[in-house]
Protein backbone atom coordinates (compact mmCIF):
# COMPACT_ATOMS: atom_id res chain seq x y z
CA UNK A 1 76.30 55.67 39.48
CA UNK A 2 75.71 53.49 36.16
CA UNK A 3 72.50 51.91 35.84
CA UNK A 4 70.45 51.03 32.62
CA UNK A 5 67.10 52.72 31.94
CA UNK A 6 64.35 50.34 30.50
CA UNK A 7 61.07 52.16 29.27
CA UNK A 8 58.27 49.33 29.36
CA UNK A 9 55.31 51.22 28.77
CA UNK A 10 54.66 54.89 27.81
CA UNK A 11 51.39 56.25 27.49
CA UNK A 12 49.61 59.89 27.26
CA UNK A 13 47.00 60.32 29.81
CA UNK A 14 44.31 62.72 28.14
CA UNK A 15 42.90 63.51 31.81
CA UNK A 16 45.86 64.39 33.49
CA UNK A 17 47.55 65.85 30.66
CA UNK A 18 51.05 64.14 31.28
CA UNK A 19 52.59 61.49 30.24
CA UNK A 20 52.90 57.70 31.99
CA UNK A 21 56.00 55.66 32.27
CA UNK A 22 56.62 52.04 33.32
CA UNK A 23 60.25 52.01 33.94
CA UNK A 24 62.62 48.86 34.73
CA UNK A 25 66.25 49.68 36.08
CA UNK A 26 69.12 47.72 35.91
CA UNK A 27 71.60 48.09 38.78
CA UNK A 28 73.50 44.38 38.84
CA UNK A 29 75.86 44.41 41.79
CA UNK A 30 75.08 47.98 42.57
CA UNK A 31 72.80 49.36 45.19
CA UNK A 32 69.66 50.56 44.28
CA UNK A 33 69.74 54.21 42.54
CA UNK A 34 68.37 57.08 44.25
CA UNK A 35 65.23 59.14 42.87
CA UNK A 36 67.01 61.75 42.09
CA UNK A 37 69.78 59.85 40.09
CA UNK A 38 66.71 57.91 37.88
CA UNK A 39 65.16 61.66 37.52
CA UNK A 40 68.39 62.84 36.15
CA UNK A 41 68.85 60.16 33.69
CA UNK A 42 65.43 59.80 33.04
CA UNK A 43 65.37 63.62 32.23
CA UNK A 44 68.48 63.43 30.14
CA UNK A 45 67.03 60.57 27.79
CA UNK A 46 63.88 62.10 27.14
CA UNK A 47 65.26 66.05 26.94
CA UNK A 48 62.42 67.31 29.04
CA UNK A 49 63.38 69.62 32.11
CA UNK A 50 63.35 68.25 35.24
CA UNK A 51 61.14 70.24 36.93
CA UNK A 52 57.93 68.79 35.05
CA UNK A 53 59.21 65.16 35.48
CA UNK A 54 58.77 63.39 38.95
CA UNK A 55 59.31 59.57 39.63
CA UNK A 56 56.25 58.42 41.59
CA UNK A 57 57.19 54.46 42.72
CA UNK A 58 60.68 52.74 42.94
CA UNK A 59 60.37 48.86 43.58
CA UNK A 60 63.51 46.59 44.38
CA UNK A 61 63.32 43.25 43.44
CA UNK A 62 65.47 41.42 45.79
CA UNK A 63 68.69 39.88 44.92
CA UNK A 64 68.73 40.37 40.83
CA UNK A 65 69.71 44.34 40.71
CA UNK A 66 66.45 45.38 39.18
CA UNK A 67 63.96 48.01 40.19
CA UNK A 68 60.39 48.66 38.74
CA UNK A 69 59.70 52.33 38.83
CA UNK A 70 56.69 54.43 37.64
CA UNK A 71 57.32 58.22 36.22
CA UNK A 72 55.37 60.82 34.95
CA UNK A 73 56.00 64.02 32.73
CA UNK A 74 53.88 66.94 32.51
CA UNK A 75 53.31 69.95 30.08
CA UNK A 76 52.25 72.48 32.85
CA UNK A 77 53.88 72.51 36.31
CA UNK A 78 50.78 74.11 37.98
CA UNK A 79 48.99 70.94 36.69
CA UNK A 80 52.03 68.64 38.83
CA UNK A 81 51.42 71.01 41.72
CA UNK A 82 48.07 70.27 41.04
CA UNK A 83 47.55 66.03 40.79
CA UNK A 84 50.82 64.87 42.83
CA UNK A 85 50.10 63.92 46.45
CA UNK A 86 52.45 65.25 48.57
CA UNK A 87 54.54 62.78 49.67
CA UNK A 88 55.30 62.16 45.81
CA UNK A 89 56.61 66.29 45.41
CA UNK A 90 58.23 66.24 48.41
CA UNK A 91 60.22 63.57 47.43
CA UNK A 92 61.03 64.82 44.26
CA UNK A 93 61.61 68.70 45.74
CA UNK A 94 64.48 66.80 48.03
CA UNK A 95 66.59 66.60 44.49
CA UNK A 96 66.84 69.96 43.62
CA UNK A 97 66.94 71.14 47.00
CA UNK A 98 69.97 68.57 47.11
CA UNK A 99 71.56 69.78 43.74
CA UNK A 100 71.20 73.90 44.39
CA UNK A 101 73.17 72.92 47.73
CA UNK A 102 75.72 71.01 45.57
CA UNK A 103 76.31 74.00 43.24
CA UNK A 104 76.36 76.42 45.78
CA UNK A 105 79.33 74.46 47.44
């Protein structure tokens, strides 16, 4: 899927140790991109491994093929594990479940 990655804002939050990202995607006359196509690409651009990266909000604006989204990436996984609720890791665990099933095809 092509879509353009926008990084609005980026900022290190001491407390949580991770870092912050406003996002804004660009998907004109395209359907919206799933989570685990924006962690991909998000994970690419920055060259940071997936597994400490998960995307925490997607927002579609209606009828202009752009989404707000909100992503953070961590140093430690135990400290992901740690902060995320749950319904933000399980969301992101559904990609790599999703991609070991792809290479194991």
């Amino acid at each position: 899927m092509e879509f353009e990655v926008t990084i609005v804002d980026r900022r290190w939050n001491p407390l949580a140790e991770r870092e912050e990202l406003d996002l804004i995607l660009t998907h004109v006359a395209k359907p919206t991109p799933t989570r685990c196509e924006v962690k991909e690409k998000l994970a690419n651009m920055l060259n940071v491994d997936k597994k400490l990266l998960v995307v925490t909000k997607m927002l579609t604006e209606y009828g202009i093929g752009r989404t707000r989204a909100r992503a953070h990436v961590y140093r430690d996984y135990q400290r992901l594990l740690k902060l995320e609720p749950e319904k933000v890791k399980k969301l992101n665990e559904q990609c790599e479940q999703a991609q070991e099933a792809q290479a194991e095809a």
